[in-house]
PDB file of N, CA and C in Angstrom:
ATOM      1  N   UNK A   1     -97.172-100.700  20.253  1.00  0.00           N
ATOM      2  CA  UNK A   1     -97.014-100.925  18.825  1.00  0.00           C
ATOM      3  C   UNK A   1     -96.739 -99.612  18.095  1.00  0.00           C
ATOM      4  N   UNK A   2     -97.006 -98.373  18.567  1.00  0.00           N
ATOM      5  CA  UNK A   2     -97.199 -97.192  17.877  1.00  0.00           C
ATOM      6  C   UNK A   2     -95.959 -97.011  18.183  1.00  0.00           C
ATOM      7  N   UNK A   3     -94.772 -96.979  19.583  1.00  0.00           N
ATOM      8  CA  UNK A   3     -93.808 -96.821  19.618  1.00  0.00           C
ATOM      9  C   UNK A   3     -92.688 -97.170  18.982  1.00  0.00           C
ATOM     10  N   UNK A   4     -93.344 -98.604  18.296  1.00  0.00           N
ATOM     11  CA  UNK A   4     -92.095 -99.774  17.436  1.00  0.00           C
ATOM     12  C   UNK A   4     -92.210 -98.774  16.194  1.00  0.00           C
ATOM     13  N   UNK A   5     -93.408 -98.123  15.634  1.00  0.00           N
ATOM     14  CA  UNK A   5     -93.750 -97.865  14.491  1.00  0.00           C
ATOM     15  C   UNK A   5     -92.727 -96.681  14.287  1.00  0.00           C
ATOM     16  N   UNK A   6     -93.203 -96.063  15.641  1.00  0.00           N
ATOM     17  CA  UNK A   6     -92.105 -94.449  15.573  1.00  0.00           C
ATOM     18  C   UNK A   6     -90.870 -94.727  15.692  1.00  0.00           C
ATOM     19  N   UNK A   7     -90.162 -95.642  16.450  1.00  0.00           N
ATOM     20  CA  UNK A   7     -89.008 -95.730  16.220  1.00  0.00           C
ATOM     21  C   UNK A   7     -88.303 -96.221  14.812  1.00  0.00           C
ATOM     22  N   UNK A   8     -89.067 -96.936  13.893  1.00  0.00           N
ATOM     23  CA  UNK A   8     -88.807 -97.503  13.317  1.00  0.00           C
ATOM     24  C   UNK A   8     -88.149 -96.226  12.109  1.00  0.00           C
ATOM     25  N   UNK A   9     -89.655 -95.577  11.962  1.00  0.00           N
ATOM     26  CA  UNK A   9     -89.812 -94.606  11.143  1.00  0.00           C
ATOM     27  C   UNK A   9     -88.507 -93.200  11.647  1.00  0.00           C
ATOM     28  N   UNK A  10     -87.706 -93.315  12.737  1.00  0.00           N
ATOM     29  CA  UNK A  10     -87.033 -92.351  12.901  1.00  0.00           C
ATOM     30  C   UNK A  10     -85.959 -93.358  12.631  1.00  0.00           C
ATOM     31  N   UNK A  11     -85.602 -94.033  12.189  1.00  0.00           N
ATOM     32  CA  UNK A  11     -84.240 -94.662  12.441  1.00  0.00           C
ATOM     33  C   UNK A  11     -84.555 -94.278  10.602  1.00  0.00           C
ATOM     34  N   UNK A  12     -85.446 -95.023  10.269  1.00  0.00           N
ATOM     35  CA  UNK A  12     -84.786 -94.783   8.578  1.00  0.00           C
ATOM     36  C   UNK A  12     -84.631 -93.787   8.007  1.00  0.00           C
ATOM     37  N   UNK A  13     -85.830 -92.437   8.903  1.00  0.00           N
ATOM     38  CA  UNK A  13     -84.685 -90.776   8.169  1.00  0.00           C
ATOM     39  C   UNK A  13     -83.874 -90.656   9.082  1.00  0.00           C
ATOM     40  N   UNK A  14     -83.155 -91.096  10.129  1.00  0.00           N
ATOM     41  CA  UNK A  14     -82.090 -90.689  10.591  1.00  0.00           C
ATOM     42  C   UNK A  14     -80.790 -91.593   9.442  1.00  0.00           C
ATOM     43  N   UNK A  15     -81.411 -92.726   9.385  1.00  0.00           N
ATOM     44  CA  UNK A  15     -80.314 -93.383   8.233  1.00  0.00           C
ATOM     45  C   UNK A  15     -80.224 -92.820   7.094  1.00  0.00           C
ATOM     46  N   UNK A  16     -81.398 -92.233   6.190  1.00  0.00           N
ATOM     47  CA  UNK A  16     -81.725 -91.458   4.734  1.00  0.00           C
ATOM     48  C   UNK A  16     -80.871 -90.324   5.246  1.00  0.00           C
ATOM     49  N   UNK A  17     -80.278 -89.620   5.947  1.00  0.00           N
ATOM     50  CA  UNK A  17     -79.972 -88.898   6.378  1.00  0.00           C
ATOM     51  C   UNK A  17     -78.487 -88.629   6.068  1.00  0.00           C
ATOM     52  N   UNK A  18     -78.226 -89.749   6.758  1.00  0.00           N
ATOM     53  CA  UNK A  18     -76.462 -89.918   7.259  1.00  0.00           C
ATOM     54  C   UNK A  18     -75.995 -90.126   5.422  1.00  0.00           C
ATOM     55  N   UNK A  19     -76.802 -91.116   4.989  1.00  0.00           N
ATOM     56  CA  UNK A  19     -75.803 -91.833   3.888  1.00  0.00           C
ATOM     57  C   UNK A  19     -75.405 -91.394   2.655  1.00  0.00           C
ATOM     58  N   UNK A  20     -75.831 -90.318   2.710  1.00  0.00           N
ATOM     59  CA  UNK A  20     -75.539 -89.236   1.268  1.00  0.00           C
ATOM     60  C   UNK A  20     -74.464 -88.506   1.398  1.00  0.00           C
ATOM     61  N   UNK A  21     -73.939 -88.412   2.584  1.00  0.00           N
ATOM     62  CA  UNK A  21     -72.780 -87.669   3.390  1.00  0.00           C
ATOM     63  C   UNK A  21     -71.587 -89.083   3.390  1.00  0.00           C
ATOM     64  N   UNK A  22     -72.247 -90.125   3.590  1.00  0.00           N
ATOM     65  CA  UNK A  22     -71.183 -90.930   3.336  1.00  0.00           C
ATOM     66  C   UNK A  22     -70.631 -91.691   2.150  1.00  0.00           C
ATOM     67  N   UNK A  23     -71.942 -91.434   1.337  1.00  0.00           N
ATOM     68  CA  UNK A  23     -71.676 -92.455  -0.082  1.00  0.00           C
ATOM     69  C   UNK A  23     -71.089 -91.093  -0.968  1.00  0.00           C
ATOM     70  N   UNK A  24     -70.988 -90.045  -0.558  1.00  0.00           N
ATOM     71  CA  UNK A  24     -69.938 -88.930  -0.969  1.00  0.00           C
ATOM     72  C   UNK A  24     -68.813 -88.363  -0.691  1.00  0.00           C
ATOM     73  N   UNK A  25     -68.129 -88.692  -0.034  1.00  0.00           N
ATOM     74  CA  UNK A  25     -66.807 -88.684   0.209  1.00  0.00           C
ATOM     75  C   UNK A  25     -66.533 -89.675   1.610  1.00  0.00           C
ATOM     76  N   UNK A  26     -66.478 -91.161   1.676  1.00  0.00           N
ATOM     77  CA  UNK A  26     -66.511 -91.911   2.868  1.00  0.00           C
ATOM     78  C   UNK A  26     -65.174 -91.705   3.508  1.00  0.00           C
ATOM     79  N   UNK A  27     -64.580 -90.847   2.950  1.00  0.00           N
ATOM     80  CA  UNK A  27     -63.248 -90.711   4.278  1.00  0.00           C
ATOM     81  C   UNK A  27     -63.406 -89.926   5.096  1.00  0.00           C
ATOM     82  N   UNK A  28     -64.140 -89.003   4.876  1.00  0.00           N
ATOM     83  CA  UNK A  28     -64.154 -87.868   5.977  1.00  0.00           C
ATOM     84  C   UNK A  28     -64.989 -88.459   7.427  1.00  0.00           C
ATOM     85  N   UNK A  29     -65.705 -89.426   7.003  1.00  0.00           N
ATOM     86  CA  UNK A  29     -66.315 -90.315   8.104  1.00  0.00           C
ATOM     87  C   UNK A  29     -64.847 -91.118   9.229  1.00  0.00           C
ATOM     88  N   UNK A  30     -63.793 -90.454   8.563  1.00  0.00           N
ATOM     89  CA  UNK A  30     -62.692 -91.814   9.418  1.00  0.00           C
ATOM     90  C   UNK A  30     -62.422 -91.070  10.673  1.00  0.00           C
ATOM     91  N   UNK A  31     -63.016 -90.233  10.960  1.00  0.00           N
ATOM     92  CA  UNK A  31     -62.685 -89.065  12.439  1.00  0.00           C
ATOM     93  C   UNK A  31     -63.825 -90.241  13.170  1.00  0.00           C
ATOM     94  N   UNK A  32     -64.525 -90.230  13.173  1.00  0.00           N
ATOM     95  CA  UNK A  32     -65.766 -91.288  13.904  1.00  0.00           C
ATOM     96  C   UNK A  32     -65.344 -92.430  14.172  1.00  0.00           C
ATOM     97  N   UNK A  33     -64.352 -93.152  13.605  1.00  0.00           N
ATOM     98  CA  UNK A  33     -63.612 -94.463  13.881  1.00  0.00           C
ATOM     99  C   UNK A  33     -62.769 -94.274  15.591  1.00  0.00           C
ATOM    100  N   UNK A  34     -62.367 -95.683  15.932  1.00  0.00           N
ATOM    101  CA  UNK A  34     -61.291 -95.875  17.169  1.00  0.00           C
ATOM    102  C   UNK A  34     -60.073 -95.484  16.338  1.00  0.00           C
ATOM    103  N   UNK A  35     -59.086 -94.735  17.069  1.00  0.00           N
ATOM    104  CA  UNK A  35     -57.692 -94.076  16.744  1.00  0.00           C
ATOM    105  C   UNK A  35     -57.182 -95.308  16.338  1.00  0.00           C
ATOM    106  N   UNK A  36     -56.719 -97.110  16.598  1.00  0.00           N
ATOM    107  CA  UNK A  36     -56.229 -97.702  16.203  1.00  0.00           C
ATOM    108  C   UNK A  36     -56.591 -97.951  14.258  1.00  0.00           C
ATOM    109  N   UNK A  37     -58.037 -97.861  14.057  1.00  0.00           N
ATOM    110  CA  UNK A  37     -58.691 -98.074  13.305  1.00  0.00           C
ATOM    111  C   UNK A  37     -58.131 -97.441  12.200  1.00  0.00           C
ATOM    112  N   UNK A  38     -58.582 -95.649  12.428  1.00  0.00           N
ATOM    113  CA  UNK A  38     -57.789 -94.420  11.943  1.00  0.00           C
ATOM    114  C   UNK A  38     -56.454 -94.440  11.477  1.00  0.00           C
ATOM    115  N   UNK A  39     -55.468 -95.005  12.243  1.00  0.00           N
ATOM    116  CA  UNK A  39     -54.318 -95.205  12.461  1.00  0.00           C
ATOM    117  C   UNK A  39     -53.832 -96.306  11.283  1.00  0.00           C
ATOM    118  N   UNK A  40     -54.576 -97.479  10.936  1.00  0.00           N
ATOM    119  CA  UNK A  40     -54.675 -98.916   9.930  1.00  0.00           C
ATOM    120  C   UNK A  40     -54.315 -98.090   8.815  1.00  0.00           C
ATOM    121  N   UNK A  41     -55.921 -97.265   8.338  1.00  0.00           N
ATOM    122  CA  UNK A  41     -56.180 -96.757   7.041  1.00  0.00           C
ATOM    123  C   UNK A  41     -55.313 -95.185   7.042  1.00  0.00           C
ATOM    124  N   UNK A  42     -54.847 -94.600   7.785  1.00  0.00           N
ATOM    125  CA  UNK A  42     -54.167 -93.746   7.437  1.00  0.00           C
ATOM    126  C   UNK A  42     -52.456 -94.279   6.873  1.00  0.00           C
ATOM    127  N   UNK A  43     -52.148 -95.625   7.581  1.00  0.00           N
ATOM    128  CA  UNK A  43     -51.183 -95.992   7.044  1.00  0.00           C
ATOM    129  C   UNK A  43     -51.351 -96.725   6.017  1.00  0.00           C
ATOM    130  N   UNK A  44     -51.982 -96.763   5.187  1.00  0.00           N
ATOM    131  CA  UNK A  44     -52.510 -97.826   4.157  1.00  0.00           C
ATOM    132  C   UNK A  44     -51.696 -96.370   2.364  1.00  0.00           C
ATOM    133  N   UNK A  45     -51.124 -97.027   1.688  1.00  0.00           N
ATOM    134  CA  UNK A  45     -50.581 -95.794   0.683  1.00  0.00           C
ATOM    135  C   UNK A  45     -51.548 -95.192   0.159  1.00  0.00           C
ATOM    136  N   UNK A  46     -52.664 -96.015  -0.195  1.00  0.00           N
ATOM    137  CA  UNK A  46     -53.754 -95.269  -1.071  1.00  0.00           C
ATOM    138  C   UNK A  46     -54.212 -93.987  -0.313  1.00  0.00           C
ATOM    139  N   UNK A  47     -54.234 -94.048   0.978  1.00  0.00           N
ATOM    140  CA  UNK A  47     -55.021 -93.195   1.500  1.00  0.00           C
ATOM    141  C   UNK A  47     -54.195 -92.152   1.925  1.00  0.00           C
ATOM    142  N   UNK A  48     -52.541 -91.933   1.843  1.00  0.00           N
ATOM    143  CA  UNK A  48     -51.751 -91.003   2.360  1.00  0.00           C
ATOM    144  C   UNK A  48     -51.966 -89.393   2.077  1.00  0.00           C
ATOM    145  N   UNK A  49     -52.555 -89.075   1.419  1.00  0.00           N
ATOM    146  CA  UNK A  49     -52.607 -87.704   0.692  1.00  0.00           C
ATOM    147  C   UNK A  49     -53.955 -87.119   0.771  1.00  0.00           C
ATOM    148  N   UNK A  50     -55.172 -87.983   0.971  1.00  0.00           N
ATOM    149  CA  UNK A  50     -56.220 -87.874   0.996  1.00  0.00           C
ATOM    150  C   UNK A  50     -57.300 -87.549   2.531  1.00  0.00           C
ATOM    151  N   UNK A  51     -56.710 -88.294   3.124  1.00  0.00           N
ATOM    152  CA  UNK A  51     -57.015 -87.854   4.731  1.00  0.00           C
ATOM    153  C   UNK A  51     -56.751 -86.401   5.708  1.00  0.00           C
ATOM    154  N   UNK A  52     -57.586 -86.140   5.488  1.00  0.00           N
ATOM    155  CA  UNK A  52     -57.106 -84.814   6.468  1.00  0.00           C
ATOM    156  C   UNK A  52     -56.871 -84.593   7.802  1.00  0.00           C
ATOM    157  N   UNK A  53     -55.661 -84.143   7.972  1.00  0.00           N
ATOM    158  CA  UNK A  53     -55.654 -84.481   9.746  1.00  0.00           C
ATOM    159  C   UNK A  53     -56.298 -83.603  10.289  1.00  0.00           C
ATOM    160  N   UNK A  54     -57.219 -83.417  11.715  1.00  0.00           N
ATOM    161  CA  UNK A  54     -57.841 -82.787  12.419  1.00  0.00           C
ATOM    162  C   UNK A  54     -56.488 -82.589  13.336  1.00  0.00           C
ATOM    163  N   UNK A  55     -56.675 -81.107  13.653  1.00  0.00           N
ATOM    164  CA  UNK A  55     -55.522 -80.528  14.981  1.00  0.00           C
ATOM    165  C   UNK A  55     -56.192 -80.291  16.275  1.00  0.00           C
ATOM    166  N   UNK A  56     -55.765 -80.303  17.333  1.00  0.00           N
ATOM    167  CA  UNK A  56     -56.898 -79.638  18.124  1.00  0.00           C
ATOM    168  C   UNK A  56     -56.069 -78.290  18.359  1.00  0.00           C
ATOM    169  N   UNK A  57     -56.482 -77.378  18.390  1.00  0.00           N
ATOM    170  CA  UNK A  57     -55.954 -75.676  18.702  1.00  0.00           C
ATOM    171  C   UNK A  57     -56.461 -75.231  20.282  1.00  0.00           C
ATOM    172  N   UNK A  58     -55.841 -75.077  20.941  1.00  0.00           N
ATOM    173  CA  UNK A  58     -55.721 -74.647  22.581  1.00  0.00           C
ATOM    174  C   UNK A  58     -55.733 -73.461  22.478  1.00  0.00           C
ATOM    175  N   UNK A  59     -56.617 -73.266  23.095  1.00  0.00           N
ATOM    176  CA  UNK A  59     -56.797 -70.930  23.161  1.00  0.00           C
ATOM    177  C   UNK A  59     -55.498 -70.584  23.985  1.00  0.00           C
ATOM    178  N   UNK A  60     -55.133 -71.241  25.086  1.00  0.00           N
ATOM    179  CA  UNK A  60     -54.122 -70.722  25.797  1.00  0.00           C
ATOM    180  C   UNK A  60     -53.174 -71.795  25.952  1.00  0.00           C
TER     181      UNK A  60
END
């Protein structure tokens, strides 16, 4: 029972956590999505200008 309690209690500051980061700018969360997903809302007009693309950079 003490384990249900602790888990419980870590899930809601791990949630208090996350959602201030998301209820403040929820696009930057669209890297965490499946690429098809990514792919929907990046083609969507509203969102053309606003999304930032991630590059990956190769040292060599």
């Amino acid at each position: 029972m003490i384990l249900f309690i602790q888990c419980v209690v870590c899930c809601l500051l791990f949630t208090l956590a996350i959602l201030p980061a998301q209820y403040k700018d929820p696009i930057n969360m669209i890297m965490s999505y499946p690429p098809k997903i990514r792919q929907r809302v990046e083609a969507l007009p509203q969102y053309k200008g606003t999304i930032k693309q991630k590059e990956k950079v190769h040292v060599m």
